[in-house]
N, C-alpha and C. Protein backbone atom coordinates (compact mmCIF):
# COMPACT_ATOMS: atom_id res chain seq x y z
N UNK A 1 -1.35 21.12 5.05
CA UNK A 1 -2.75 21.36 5.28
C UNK A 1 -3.55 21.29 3.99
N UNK A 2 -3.13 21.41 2.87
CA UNK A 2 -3.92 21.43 1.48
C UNK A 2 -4.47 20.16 1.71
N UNK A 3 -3.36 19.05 1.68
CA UNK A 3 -3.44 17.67 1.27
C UNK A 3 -4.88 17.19 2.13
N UNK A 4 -4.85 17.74 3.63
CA UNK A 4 -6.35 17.60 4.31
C UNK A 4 -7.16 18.07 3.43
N UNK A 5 -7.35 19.24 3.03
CA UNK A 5 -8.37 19.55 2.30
C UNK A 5 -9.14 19.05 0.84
N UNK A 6 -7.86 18.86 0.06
CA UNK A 6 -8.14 18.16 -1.12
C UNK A 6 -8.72 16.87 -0.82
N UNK A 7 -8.50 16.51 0.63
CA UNK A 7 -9.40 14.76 0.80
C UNK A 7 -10.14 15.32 1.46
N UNK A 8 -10.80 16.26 2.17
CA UNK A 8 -12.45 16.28 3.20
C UNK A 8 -13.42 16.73 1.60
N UNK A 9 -12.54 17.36 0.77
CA UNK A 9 -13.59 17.40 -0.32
C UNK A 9 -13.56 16.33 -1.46
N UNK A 10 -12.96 15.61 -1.80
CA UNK A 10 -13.11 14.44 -2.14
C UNK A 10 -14.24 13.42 -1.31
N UNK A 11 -13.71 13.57 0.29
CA UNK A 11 -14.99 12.42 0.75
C UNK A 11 -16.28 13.18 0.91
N UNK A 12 -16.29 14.17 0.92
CA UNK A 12 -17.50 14.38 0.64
C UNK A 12 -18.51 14.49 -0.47
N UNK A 13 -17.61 14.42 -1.70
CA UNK A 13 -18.22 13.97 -2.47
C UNK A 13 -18.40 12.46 -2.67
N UNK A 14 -17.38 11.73 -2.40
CA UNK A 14 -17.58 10.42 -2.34
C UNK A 14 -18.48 9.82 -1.41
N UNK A 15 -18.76 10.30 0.08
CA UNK A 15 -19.74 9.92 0.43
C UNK A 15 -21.43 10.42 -0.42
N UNK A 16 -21.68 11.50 -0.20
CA UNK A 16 -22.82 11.77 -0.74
C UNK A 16 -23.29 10.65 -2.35
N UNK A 17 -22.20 10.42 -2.97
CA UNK A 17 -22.22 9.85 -3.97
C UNK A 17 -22.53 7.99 -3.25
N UNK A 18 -22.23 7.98 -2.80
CA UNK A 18 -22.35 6.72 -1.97
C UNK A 18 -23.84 6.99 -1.20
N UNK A 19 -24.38 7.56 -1.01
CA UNK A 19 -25.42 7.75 -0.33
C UNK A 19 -26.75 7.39 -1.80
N UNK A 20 -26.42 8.24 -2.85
CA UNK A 20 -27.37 7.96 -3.77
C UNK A 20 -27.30 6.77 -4.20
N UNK A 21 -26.14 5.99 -4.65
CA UNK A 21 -26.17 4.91 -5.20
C UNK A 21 -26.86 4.03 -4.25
N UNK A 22 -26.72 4.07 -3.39
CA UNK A 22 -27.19 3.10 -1.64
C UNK A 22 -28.29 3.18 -1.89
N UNK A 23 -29.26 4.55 -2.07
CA UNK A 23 -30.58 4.62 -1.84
C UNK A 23 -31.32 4.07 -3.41
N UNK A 24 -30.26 3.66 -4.53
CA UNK A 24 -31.03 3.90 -5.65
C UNK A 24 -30.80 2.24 -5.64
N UNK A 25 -29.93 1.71 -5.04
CA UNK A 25 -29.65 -0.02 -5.16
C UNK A 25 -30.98 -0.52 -4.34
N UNK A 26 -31.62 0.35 -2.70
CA UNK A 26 -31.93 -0.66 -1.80
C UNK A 26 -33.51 -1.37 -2.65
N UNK A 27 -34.19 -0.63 -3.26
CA UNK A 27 -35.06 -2.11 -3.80
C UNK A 27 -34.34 -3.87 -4.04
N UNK A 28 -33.41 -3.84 -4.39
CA UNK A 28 -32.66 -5.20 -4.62
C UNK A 28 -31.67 -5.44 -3.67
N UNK A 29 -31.75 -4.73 -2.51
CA UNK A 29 -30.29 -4.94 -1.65
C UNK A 29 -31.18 -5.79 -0.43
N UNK A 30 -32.31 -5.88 -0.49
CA UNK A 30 -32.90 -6.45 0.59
C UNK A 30 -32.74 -7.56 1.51
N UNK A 31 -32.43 -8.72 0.94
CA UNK A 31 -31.67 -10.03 1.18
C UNK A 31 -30.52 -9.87 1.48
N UNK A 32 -29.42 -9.37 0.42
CA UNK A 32 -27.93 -9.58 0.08
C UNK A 32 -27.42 -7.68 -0.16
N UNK A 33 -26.56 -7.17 0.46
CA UNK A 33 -26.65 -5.96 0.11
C UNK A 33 -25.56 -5.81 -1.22
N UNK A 34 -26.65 -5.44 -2.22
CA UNK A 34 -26.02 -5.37 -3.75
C UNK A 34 -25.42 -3.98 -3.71
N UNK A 35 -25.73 -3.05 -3.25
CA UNK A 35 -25.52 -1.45 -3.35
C UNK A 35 -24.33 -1.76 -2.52
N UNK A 36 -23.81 -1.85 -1.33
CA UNK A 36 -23.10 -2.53 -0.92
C UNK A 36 -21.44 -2.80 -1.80
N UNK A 37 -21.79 -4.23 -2.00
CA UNK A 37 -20.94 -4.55 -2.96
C UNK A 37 -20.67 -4.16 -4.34
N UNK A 38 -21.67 -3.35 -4.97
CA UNK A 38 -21.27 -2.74 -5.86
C UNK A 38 -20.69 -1.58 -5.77
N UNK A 39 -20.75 -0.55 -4.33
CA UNK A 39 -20.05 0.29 -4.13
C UNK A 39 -18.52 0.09 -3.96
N UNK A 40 -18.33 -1.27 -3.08
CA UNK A 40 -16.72 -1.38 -3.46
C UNK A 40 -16.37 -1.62 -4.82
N UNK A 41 -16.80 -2.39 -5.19
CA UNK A 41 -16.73 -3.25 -6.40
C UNK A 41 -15.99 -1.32 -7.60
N UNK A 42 -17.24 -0.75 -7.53
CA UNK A 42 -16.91 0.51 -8.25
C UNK A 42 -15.63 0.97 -7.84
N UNK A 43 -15.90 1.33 -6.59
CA UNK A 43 -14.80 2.09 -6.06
C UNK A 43 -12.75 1.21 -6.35
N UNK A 44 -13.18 -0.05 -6.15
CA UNK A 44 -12.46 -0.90 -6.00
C UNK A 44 -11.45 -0.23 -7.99
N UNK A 45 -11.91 -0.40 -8.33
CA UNK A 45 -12.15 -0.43 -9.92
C UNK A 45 -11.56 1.16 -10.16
N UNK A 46 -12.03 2.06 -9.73
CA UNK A 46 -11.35 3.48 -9.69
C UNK A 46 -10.08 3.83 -9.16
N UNK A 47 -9.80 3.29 -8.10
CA UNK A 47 -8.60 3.30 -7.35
C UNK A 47 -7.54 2.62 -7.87
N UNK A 48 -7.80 1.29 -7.98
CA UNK A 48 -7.12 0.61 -9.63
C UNK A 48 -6.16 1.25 -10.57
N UNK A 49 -7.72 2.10 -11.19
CA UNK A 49 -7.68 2.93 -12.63
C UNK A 49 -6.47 3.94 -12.11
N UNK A 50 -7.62 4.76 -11.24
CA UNK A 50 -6.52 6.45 -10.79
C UNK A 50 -5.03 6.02 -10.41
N UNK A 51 -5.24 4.77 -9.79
CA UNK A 51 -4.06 5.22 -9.31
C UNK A 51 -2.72 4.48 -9.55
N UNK A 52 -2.79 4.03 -10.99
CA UNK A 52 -2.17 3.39 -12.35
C UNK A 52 -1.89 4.42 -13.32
N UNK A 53 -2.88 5.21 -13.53
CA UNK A 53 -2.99 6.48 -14.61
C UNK A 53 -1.99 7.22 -14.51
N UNK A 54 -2.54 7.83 -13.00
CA UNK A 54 -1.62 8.96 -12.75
C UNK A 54 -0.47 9.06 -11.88
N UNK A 55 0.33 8.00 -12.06
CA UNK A 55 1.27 7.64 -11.26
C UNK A 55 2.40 8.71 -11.99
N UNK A 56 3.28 9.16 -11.66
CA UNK A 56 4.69 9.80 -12.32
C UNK A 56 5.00 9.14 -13.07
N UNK A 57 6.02 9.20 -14.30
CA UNK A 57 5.58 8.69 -15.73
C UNK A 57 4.36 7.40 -16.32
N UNK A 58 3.34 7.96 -15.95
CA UNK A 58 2.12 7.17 -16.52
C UNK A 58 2.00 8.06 -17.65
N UNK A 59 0.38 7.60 -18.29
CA UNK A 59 -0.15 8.20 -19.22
C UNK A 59 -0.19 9.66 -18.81
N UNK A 60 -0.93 10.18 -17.44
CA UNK A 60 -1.21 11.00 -17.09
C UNK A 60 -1.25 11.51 -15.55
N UNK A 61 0.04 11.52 -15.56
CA UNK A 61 0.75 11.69 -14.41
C UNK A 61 -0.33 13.15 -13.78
N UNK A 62 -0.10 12.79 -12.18
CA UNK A 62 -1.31 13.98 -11.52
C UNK A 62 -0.59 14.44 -10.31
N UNK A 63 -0.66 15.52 -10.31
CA UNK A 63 -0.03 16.77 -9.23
C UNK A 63 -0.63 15.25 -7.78
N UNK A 64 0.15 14.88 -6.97
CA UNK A 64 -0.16 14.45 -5.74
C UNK A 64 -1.36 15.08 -4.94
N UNK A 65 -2.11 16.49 -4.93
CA UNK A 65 -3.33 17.15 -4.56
C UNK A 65 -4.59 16.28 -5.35
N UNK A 66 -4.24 15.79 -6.75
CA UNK A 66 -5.22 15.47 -7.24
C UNK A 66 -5.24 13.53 -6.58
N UNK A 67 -4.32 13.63 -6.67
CA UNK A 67 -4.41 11.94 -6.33
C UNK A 67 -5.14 12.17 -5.28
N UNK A 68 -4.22 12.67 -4.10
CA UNK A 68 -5.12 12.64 -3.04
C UNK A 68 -6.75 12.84 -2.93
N UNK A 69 -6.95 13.83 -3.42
CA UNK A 69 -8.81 14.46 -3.81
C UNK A 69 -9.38 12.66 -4.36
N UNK A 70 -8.68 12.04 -5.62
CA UNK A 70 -9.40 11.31 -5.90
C UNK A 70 -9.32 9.52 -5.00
N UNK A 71 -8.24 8.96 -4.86
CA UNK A 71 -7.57 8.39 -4.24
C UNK A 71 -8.57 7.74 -3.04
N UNK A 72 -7.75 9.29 -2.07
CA UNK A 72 -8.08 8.95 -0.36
C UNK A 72 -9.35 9.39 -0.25
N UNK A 73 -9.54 10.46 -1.18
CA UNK A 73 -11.01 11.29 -0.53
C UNK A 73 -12.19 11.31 -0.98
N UNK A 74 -12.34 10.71 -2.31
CA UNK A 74 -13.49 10.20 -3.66
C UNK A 74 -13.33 8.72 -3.02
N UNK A 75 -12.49 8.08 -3.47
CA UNK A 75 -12.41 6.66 -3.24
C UNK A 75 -12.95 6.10 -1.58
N UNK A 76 -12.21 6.92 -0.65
CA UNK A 76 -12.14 6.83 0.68
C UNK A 76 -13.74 7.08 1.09
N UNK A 77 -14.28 7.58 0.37
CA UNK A 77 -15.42 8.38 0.82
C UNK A 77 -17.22 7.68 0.48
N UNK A 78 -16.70 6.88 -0.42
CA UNK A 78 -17.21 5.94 -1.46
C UNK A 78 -17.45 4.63 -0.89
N UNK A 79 -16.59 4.10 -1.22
CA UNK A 79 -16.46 3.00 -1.07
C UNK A 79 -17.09 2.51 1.07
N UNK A 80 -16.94 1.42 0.80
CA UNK A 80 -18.03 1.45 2.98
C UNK A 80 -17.75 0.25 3.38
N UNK A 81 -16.56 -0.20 3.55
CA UNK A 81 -15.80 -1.34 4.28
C UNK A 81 -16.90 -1.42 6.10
N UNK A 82 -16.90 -0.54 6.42
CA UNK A 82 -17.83 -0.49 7.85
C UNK A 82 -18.66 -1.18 7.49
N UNK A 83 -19.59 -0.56 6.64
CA UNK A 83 -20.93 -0.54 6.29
C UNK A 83 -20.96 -2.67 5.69
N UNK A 84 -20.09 -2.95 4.59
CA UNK A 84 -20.00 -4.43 4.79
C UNK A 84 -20.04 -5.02 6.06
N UNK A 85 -19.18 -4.46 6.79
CA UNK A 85 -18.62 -5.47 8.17
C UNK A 85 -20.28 -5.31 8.59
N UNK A 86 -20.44 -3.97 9.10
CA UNK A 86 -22.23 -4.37 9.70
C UNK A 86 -23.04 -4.98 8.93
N UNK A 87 -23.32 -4.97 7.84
CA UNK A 87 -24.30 -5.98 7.07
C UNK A 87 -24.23 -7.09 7.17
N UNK A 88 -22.52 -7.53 7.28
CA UNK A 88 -22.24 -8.97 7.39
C UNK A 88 -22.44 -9.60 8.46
N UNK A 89 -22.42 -8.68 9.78
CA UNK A 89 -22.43 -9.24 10.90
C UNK A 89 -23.93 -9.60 11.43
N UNK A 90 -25.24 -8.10 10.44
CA UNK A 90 -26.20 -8.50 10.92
C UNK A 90 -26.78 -9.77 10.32
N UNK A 91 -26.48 -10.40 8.84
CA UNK A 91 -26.38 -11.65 8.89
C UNK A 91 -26.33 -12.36 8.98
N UNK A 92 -24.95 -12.48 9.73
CA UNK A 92 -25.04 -13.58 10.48
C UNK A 92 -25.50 -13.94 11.82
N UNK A 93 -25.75 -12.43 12.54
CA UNK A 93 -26.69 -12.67 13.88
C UNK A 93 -27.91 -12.60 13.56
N UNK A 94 -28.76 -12.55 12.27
CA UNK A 94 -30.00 -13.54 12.07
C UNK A 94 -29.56 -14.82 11.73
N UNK A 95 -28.58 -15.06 11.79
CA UNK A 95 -28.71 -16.58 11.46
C UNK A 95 -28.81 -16.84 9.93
N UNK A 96 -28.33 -15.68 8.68
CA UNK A 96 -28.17 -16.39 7.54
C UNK A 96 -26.71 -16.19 7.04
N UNK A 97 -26.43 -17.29 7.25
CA UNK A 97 -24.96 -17.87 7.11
C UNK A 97 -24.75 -18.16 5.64
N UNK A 98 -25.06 -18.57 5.22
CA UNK A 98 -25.16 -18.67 3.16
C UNK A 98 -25.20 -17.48 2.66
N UNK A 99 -26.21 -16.12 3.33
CA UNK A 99 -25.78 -15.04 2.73
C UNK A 99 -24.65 -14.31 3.41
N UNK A 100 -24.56 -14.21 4.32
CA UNK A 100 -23.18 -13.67 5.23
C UNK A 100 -22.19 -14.17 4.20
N UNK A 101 -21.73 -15.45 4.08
CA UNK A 101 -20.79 -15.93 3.13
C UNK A 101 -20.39 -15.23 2.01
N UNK A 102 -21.63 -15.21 0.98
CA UNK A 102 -21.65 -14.78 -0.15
C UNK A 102 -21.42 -12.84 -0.04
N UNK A 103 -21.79 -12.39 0.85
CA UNK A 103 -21.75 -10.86 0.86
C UNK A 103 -20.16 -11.32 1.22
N UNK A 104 -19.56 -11.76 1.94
CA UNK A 104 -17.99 -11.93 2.42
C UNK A 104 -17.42 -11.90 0.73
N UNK A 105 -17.52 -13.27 0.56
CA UNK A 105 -17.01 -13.87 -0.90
C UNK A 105 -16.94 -12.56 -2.18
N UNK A 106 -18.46 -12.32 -2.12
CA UNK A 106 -19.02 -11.72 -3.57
C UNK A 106 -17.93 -10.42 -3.36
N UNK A 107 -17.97 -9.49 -2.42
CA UNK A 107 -17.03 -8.34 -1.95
C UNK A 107 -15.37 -8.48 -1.55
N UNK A 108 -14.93 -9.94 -1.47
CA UNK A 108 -13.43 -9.62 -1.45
C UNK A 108 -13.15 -9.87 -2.67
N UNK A 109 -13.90 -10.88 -3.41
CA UNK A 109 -13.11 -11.51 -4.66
C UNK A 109 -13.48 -10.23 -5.68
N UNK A 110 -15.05 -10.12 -5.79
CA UNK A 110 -15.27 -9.03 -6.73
C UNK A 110 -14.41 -7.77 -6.92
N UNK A 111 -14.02 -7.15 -5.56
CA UNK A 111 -12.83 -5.92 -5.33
C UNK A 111 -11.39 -6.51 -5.80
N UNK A 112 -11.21 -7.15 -5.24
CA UNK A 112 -9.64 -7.69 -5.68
C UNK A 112 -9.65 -7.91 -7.48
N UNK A 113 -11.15 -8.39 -8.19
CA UNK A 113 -11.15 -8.33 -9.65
C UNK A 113 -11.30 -6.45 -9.85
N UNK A 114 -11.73 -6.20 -9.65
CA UNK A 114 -12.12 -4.63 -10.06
C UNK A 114 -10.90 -3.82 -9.98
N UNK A 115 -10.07 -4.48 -8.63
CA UNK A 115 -9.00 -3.24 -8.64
C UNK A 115 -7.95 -3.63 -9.80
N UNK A 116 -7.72 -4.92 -10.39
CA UNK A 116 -7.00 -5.28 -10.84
C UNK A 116 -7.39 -5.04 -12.07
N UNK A 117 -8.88 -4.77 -12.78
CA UNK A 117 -9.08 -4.33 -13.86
C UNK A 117 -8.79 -3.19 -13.88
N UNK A 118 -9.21 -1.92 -12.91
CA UNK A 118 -8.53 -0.89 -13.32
C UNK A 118 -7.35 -0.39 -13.33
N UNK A 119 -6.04 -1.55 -12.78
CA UNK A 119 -4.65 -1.01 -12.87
C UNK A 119 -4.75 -1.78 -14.49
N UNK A 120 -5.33 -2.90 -14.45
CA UNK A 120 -4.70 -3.89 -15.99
C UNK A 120 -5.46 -2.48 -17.29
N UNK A 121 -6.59 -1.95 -17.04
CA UNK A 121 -6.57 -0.39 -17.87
C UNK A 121 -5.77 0.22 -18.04
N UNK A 122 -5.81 1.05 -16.95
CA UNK A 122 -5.00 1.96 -16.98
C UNK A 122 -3.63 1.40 -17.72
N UNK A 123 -2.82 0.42 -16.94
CA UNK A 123 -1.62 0.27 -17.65
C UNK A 123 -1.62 0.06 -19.35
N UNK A 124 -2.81 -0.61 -19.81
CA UNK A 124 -2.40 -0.52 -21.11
C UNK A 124 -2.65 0.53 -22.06
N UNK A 125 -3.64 1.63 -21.06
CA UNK A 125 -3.40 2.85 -21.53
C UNK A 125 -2.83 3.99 -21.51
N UNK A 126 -0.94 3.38 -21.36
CA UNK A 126 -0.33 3.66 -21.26
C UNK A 126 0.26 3.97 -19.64
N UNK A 127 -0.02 3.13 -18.74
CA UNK A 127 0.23 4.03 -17.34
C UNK A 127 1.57 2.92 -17.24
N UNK A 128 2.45 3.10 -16.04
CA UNK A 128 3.11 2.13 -15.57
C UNK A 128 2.95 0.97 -15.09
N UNK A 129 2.90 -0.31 -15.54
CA UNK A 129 1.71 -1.47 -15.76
C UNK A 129 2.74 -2.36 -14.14
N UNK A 130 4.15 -2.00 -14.14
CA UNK A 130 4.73 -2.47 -13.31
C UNK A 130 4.68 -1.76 -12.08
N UNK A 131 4.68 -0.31 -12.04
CA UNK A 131 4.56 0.45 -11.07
C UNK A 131 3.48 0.04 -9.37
N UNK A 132 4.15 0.67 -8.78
CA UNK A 132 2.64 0.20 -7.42
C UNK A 132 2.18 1.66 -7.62
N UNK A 133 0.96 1.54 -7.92
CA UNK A 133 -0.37 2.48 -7.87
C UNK A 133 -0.65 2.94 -6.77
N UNK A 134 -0.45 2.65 -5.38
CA UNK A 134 -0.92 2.94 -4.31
C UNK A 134 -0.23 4.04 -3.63
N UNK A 135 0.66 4.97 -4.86
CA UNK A 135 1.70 5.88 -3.85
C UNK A 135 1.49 6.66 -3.06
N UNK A 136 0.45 7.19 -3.30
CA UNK A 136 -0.31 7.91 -2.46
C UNK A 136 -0.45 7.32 -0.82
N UNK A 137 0.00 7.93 0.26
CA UNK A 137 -0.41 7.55 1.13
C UNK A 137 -1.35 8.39 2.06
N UNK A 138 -1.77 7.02 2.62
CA UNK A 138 -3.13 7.57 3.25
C UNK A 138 -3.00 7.82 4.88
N UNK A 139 -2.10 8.71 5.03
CA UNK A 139 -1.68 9.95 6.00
C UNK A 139 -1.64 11.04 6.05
N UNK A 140 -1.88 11.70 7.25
CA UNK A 140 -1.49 13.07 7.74
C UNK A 140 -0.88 13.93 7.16
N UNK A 141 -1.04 15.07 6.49
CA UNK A 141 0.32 15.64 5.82
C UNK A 141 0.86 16.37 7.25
N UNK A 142 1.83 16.98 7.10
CA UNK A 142 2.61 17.27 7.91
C UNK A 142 2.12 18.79 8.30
C-alpha cells in the first residue's frame, strides 16, 4: 500500500505541474500543441535521467518508494500521452493533416531523443550506462 501512495502523490504533483506548464505554453500551442510536446519531451528526459541514476549500483541508487514517487507518479502524472492522442485526432478531423503529422513525428522522435539523453546523462554520471532504467514497474503493489 505505500508504493500506491508514494505514486497518487507523485501524480499529483505531476499533474498539477502539467497543468501550469499547459496553461503557460497555450499562447503558442494554438496551431500545433507545443505545451503538449514539450511536456513529453520534459518528462520523456526525466524518466531517462531518474531512472538511470537511481538504479541499484548507479551513482545514486534510490529506495524503490522514491523511484516510484518519481518514475510512475511525477513522470506518470506529467507527461499526457491522452492528451496527444486527442489533439492529434482533433487535427486531423479538421482536416490538418501536415500538422497532425508533425505533432505525431515532433512527439515520438523528440521523446525517444529526450529519454535517451537522460539515460546517456545519467550514465555518464556515473549511473549504470548498460543497465535497463525502467525497473520500476508500473503495477499494483501487492
Amino acid at each position: 500500500m505505500t508504493g500506491t501512495l508514494w505514486v497518487a502523490l507523485g501524480g499529483a504533483l505531476g499533474s498539477v505541474a502539467r497543468y501550469w506548464v499547459a496553461a503557460w505554453a497555450a499562447p503558442v500551442s494554438q496551431a500545433v500543441p507545443w505545451g503538449t510536446i514539450g511536456i513529453n519531451i520534459a518528462g520523456s528526459f526525466v524518466i531517462g535521467f531518474v531512472g538511470t541514476l537511481t538504479l541499484q549500483g548507479g551513482r545514486l541508487p534510490a529506495p524503490e518508494s522514491l523511484r516510484l514517487f518519481a518514475m510512475v507518479g511525477v513522470c506518470g502524472g506529467f507527461t499526457t500521452f491522452s492528451s496527444f492522442s486527442l489533439q492529434t485526432l482533433d487535427l486531423l478531423r479538421a482536416g490538418a493533416w501536415g500538422r497532425a503529422l508533425l505533432n505525431v513525428a515532433a512527439s515520438v522522435l523528440l521523446c525517444l531523443a529526450a529519454v535517451a539523453a537522460g539515460h546517456a546523462l545519467a550514465a555518464a554520471l556515473g549511473g549504470p550506462g548498460t543497465a535497463q532504467a525502467a525497473a520500476v514497474q508500473d503495477v499494483p503493489d501487492a
